[in-house]
Protein backbone atom coordinates (compact mmCIF):
# COMPACT_ATOMS: atom_id res chain seq x y z
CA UNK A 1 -47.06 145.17 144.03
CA UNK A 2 -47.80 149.08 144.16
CA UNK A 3 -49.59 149.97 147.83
CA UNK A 4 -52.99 150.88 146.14
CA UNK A 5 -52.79 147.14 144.85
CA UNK A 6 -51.79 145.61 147.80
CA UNK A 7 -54.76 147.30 150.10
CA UNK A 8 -57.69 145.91 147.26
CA UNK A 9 -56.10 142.34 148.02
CA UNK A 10 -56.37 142.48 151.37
CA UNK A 11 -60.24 143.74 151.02
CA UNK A 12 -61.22 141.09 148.94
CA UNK A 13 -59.61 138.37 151.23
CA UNK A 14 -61.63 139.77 153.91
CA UNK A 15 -64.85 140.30 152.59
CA UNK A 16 -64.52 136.51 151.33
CA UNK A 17 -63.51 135.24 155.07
CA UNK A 18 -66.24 136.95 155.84
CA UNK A 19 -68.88 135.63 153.44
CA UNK A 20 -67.49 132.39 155.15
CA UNK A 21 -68.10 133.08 158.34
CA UNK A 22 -71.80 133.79 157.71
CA UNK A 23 -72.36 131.43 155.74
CA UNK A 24 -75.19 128.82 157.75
CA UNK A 25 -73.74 125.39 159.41
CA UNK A 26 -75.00 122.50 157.99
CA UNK A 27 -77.56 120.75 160.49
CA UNK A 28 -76.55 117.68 161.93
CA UNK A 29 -77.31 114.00 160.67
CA UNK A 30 -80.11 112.50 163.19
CA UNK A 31 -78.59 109.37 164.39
CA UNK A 32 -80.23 106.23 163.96
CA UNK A 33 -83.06 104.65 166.66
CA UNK A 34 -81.69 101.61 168.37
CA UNK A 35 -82.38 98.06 167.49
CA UNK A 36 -85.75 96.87 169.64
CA UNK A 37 -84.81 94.40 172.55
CA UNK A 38 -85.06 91.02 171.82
CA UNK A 39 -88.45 89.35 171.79
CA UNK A 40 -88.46 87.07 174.81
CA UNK A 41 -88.49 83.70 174.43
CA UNK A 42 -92.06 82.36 174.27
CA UNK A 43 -93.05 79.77 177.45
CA UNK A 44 -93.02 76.19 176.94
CA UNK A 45 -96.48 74.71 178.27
CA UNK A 46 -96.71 72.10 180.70
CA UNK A 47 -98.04 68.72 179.61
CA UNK A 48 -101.30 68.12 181.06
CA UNK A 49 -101.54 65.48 183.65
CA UNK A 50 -102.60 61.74 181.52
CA UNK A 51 -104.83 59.02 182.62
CA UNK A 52 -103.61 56.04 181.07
CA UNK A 53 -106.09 53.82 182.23
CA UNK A 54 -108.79 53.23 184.94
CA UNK A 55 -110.71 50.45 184.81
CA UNK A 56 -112.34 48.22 187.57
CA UNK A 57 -112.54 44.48 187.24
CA UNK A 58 -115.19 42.91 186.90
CA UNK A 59 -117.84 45.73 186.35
CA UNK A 60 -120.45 44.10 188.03
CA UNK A 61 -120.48 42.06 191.19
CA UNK A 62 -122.78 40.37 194.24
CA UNK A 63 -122.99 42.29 197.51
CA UNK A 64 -120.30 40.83 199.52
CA UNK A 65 -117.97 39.87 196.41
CA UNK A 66 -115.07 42.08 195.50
CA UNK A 67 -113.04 44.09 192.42
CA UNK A 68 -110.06 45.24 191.43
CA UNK A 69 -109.88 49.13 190.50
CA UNK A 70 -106.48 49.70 188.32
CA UNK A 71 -104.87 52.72 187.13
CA UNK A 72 -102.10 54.49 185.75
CA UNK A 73 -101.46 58.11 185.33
CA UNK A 74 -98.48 60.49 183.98
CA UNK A 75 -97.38 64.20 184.32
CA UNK A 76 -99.49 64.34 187.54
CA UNK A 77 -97.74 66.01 191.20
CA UNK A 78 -100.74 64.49 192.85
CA UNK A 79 -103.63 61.46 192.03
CA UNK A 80 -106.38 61.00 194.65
CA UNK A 81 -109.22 58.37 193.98
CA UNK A 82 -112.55 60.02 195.92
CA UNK A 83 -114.01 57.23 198.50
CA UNK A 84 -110.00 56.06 198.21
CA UNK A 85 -107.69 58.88 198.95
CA UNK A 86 -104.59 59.96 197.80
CA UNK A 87 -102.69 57.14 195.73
CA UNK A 88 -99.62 56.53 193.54
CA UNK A 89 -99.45 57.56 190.53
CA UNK A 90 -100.00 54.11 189.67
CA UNK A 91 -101.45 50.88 191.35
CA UNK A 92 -104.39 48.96 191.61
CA UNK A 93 -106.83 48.37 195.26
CA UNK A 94 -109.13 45.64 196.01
CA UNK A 95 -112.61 47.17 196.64
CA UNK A 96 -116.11 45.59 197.92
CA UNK A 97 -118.88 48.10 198.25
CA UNK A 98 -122.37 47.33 199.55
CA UNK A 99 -123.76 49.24 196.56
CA UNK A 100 -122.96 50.23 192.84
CA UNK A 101 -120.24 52.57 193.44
CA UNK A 102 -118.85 55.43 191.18
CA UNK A 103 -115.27 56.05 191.67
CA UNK A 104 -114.00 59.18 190.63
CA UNK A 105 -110.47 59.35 189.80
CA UNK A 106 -108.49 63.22 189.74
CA UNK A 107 -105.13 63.89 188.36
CA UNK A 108 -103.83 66.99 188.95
CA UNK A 109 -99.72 68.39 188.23
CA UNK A 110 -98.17 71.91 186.38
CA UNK A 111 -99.98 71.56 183.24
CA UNK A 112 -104.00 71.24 184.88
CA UNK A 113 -106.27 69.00 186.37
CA UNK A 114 -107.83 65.70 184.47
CA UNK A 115 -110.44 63.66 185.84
CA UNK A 116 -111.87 59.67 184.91
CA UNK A 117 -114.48 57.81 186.57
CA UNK A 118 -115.35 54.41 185.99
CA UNK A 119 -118.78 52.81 188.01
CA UNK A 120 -119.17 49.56 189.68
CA UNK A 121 -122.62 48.06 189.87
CA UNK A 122 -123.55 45.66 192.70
CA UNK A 123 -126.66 43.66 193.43
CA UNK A 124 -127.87 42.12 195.67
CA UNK A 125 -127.00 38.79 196.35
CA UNK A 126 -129.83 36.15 195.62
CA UNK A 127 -131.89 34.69 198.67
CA UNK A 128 -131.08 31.38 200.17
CA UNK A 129 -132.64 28.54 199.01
CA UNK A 130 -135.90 27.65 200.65
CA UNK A 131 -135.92 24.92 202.61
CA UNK A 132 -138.62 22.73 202.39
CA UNK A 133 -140.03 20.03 204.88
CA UNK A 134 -139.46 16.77 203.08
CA UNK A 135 -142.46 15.03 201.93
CA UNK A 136 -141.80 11.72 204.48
CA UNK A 137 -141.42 13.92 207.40
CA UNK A 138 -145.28 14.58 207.20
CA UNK A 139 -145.79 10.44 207.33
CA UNK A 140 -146.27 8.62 210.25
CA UNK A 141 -142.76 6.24 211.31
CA UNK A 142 -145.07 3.20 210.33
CA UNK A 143 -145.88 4.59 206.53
CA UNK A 144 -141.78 5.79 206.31
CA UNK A 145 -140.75 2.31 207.15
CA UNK A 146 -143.12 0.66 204.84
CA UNK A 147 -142.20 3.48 201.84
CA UNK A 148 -138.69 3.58 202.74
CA UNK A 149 -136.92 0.33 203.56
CA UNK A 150 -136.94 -3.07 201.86
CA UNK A 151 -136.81 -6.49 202.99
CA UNK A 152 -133.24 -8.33 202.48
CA UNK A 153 -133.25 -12.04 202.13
CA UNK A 154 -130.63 -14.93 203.30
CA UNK A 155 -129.57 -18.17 201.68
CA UNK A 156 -130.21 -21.86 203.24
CA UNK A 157 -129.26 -21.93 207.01
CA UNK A 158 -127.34 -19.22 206.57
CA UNK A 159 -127.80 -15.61 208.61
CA UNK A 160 -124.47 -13.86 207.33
CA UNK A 161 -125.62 -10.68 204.90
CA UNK A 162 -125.08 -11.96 201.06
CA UNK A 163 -123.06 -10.12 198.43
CA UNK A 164 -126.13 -9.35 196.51
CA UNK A 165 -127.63 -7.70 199.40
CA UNK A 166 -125.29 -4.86 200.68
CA UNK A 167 -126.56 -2.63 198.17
CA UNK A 168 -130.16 -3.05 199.51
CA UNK A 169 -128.53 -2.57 203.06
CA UNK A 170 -126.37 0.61 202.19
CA UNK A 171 -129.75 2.33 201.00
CA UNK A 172 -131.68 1.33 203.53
CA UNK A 173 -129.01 3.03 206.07
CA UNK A 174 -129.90 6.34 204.58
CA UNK A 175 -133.44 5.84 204.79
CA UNK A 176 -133.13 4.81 208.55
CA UNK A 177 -131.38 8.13 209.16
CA UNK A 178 -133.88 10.01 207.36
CA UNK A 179 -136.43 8.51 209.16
CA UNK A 180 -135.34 8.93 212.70
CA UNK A 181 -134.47 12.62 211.52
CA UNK A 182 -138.58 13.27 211.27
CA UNK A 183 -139.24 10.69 214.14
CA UNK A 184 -136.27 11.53 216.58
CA UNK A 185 -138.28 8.96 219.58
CA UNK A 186 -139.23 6.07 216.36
CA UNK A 187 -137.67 2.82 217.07
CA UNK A 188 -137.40 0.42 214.38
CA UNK A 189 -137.73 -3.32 214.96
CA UNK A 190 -135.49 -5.83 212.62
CA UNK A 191 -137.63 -9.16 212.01
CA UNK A 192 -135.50 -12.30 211.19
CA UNK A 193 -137.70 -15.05 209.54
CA UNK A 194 -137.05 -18.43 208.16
CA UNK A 195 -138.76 -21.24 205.84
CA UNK A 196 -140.45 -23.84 207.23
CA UNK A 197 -137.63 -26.73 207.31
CA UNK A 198 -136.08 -27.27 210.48
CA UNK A 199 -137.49 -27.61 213.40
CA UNK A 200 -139.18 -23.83 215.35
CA UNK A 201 -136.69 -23.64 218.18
CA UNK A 202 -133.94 -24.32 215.80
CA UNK A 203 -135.61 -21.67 213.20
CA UNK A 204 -136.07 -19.33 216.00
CA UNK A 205 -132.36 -19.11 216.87
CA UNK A 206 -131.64 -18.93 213.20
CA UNK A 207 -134.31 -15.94 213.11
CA UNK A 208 -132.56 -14.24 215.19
CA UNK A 209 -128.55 -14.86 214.16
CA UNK A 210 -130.31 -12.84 210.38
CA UNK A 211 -132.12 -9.81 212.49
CA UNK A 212 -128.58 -9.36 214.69
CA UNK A 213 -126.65 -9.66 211.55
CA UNK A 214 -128.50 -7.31 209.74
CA UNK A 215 -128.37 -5.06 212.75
CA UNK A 216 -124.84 -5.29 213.26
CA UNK A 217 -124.51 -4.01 209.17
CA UNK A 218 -126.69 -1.25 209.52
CA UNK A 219 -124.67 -0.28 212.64
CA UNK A 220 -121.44 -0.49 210.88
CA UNK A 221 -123.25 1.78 208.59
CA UNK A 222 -123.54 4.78 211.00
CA UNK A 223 -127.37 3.92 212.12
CA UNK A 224 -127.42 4.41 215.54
CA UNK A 225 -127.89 1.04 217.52
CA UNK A 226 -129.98 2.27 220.19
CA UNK A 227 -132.93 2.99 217.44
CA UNK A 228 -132.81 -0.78 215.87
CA UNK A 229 -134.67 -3.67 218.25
CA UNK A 230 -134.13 -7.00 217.32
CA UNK A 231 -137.11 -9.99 217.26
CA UNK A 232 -137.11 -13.67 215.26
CA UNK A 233 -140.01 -15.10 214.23
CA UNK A 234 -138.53 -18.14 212.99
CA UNK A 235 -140.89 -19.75 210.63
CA UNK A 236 -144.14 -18.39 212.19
CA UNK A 237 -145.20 -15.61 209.97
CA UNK A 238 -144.42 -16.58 206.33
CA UNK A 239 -145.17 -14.41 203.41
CA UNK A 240 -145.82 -17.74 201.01
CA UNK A 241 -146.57 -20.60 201.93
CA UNK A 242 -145.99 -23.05 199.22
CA UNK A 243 -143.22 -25.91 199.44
CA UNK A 244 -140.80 -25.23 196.72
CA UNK A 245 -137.45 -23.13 197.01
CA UNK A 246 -139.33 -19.91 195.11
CA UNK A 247 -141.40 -19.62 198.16
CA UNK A 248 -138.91 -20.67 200.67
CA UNK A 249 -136.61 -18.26 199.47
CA UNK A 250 -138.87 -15.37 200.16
CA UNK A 251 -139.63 -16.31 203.44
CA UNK A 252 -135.63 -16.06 204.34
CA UNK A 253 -135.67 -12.74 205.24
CA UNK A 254 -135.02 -9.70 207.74
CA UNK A 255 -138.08 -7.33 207.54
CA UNK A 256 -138.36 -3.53 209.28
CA UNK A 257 -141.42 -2.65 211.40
CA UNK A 258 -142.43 0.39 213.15
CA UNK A 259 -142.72 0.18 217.41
């Protein structure tokens, strides 16, 4: 290659190196934003705290009676019961107010507060029973005695109290208490009386074997002894004075008067 030659090469390489050179650079590439941060995890919310049941049993009572209050609550730190105070989370308390009572019952733990009530209602208890004076205690001990006690009768010679009689007897003990309750200073007198066979001083004794005897019953009985007198009549004072055994039989008898 001739000089001349040689020198044009060597221009045009340069001017291209050169047209290189100044050519402009590229810009370069933005890199990409970063991922966003995790989204946190959202928070789990606390039950709230449960009342399973509050009741009181019964709902109504007297003054002076009492009830059960019963309960049962979950998810609670703390359970108080106002009038009561702080309890367990479960239980049940015998109460016995004066008055109807509300009870208010509060629940409280992480997830809030819940509140029951339940009401007792209490009246008041009924008055006593009035007492009245019975009716005899207005009468005299002579009108009780006639009212109140009846005449028990004996059979032939005899002065021991029959089978048939006891009944008569056993009510006529309660009356005799009843009547020295109104008249605690009455004395009552047991008459013994006969029919008229036999002779008077033997009727007389016999008079008086049916007034002890029916003494010694009523006695037994719980009437008090110092309140009974006895007296025979023997056969002076007869209710009926025909002679056949109907009458006789009535006039064998212990009769009750007033002193």
């Amino acid at each position: 290659m001739s000089r001349k030659n040689l020198s044009v090469a060597l221009l045009a390489l340069s001017l291209s190196l050169f047209a290189v050179g100044c050519k402009k650079k590229a810009p370069a590439a933005t890199p990409p934003p970063p991922p966003p941060p995790a989204a946190a995890a959202p928070a789990v919310a606390k039950p709230a705290p449960a009342i399973r049941a509050f009741t009181v049993e019964p709902s109504s009572i007297t003054a002076g009676q009492s009830a059960t209050l019963s309960w049962a609550v979950e998810n609670a730190d703390s359970v108080s019961i106002a009038g009561i105070g702080t309890v367990q989370s479960s239980g049940s308390r015998s109460v016995s107010p004066a008055s109807t009572t509300t009870y208010r019952l509060t629940a409280t733990g992480p997830g809030g507060t819940t509140e029951r009530s339940v009401t007792l209602s209490v009246s008041a208890p009924p008055p006593p029973p009035r007492v009245e004076t019975p009716r005899t205690a207005t009468k005299s001990l002579s009108e009780m005695v006639s009212s109140l006690l009846e005449d028990v009768y004996f059979d032939y010679d005899k002065s021991d109290v029959r089978d048939d009689t006891r009944s008569i007897l056993n009510k006529d003990a309660e009356a005799l208490k009843q009547i020295f309750a109104a008249h605690p200073n009455g004395i009552v007198t047991i008459e013994g009386h006969c029919d008229e066979r036999g002779s008077a001083e033997y009727n007389l004794g016999l008079g008086d074997r049916r007034s002890t005897s029916t003494k010694d019953y009523l006695v037994n009985l719980g009437v008090p002894a110092d309140k009974l007198n006895v007296i025979s009549y023997g056969n002076e004072k007869p209710t009926c004075s025909e002679a056949n055994e109907a009458c006789y039989q009535k006039n064998r008898r212990a009769h009750f008067s007033a002193n």
